[in-house]
C-alpha atoms as a PDB file:
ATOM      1  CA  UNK A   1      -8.006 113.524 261.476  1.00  0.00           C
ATOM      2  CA  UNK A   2      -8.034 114.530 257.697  1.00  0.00           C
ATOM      3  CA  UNK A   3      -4.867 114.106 255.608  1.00  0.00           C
ATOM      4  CA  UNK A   4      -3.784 117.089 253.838  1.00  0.00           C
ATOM      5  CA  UNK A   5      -1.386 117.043 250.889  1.00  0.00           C
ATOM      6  CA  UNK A   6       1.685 119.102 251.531  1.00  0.00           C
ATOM      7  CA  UNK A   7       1.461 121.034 248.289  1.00  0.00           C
ATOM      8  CA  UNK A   8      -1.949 122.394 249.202  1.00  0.00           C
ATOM      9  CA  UNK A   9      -0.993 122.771 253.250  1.00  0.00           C
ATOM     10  CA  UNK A  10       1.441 125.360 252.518  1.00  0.00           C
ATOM     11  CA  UNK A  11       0.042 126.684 249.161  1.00  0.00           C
ATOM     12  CA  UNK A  12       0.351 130.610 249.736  1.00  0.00           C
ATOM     13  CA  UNK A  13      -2.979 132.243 249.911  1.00  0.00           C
ATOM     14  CA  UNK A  14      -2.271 135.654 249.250  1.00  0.00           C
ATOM     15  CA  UNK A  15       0.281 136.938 246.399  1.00  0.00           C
ATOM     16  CA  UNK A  16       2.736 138.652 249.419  1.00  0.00           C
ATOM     17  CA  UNK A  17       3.057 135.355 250.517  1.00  0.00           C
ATOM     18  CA  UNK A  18       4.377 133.824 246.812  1.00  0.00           C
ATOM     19  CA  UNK A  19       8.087 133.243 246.588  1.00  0.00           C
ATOM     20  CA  UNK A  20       9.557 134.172 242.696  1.00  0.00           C
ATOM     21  CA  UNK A  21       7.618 134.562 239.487  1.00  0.00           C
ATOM     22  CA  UNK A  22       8.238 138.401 240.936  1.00  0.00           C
ATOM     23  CA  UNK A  23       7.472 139.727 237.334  1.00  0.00           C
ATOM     24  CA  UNK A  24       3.890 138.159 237.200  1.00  0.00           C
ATOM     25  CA  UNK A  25       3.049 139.068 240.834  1.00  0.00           C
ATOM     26  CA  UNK A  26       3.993 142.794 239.885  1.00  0.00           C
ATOM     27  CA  UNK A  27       1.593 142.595 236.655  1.00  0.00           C
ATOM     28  CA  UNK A  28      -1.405 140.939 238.148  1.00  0.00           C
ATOM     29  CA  UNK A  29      -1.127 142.875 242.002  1.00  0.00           C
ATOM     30  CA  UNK A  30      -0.921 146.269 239.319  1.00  0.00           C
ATOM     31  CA  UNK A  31      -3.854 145.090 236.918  1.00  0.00           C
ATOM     32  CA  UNK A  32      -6.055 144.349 239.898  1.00  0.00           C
ATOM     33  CA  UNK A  33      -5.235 147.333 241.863  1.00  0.00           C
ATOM     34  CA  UNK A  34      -5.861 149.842 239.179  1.00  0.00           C
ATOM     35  CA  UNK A  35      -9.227 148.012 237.945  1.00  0.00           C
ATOM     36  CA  UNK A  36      -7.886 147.334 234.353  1.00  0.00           C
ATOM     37  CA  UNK A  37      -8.354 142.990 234.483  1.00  0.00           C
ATOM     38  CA  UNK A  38      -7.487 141.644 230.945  1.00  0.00           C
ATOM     39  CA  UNK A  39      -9.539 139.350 229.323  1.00  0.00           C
ATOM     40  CA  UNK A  40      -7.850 136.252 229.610  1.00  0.00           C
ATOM     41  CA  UNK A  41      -4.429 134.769 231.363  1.00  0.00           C
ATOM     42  CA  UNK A  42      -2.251 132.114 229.978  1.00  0.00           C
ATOM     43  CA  UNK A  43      -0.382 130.850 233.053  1.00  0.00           C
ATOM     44  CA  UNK A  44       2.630 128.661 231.540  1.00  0.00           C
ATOM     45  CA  UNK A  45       5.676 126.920 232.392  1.00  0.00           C
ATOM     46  CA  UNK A  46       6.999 123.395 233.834  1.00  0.00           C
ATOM     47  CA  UNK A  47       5.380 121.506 236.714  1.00  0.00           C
ATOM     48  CA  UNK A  48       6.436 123.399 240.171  1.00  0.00           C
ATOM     49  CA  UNK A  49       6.896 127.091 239.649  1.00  0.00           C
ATOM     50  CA  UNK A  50       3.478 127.895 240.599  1.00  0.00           C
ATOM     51  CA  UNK A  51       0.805 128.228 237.835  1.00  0.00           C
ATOM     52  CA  UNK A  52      -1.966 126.888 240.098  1.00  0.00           C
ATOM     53  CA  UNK A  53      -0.920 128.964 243.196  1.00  0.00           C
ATOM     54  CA  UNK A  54      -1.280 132.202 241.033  1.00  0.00           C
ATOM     55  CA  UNK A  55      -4.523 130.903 239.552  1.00  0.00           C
ATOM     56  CA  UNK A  56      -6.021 130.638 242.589  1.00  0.00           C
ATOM     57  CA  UNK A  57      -4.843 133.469 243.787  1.00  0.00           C
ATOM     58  CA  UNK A  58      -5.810 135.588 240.743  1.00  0.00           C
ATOM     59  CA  UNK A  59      -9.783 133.871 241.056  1.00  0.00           C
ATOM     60  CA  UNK A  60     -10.093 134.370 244.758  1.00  0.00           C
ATOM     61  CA  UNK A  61      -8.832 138.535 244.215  1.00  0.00           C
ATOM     62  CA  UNK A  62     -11.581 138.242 241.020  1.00  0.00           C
ATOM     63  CA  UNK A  63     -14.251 136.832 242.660  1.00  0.00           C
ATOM     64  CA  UNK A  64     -13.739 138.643 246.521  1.00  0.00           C
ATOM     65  CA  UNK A  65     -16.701 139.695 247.996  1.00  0.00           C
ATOM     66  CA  UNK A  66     -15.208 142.473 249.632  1.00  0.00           C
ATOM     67  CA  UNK A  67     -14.167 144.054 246.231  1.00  0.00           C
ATOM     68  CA  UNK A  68     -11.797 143.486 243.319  1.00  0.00           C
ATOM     69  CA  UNK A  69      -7.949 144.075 244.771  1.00  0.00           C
ATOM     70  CA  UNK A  70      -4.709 142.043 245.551  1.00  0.00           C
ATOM     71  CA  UNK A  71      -5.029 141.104 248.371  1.00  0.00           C
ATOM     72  CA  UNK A  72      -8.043 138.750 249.212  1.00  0.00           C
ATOM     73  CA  UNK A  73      -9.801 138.546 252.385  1.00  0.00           C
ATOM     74  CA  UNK A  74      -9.686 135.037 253.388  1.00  0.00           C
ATOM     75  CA  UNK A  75     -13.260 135.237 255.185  1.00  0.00           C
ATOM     76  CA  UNK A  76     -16.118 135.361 252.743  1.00  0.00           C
ATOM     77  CA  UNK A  77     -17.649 132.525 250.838  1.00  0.00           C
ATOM     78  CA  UNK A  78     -16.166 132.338 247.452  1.00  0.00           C
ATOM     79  CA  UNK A  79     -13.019 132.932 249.302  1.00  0.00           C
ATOM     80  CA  UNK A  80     -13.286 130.396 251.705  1.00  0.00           C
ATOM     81  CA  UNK A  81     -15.019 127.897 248.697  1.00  0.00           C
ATOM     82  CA  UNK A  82     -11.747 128.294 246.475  1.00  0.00           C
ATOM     83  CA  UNK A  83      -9.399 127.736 249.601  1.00  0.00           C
ATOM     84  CA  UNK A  84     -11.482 124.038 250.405  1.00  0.00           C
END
């Protein structure tokens, strides 16, 4: 039996699942629904309010083989890669 650190056990995998940091949820889940991706984030802020959650987040919805939207599939390769 594997150990698994708690942080990345119940790491939300899909943006619905993310709890605050409402305002960048709105602008990413918009920008990647509409097609219009910018060409860089800056993710910033103290230790705990989620910068790596929404980075993965943001590369699994970029680099989805089903398509580019906000929601992820969580079955394909890259998606499944950037979950391990």
């Amino acid at each position: 039996m594997s150990y698994q650190v708690l942080a990345r056990k119940w790491r939300p995998n899909s943006f619905s699942e993310v709890v605050g940091q409402e305002h960048v949820i709105k602008a990413l889940s918009n920008a990647l629904d509409s097609n219009k991706i910018h060409q860089a984030y800056l993710l910033s802020g103290t230790s705990g309010v989620g910068k790596t959650t929404l980075g993965r987040i943001l590369t699994k919805s970029l680099n989805c083989e089903e398509g580019l939207k906000s929601s992820p599939c969580p079955k394909c390769l890259s998606c499944e890669a950037i979950n391990e």
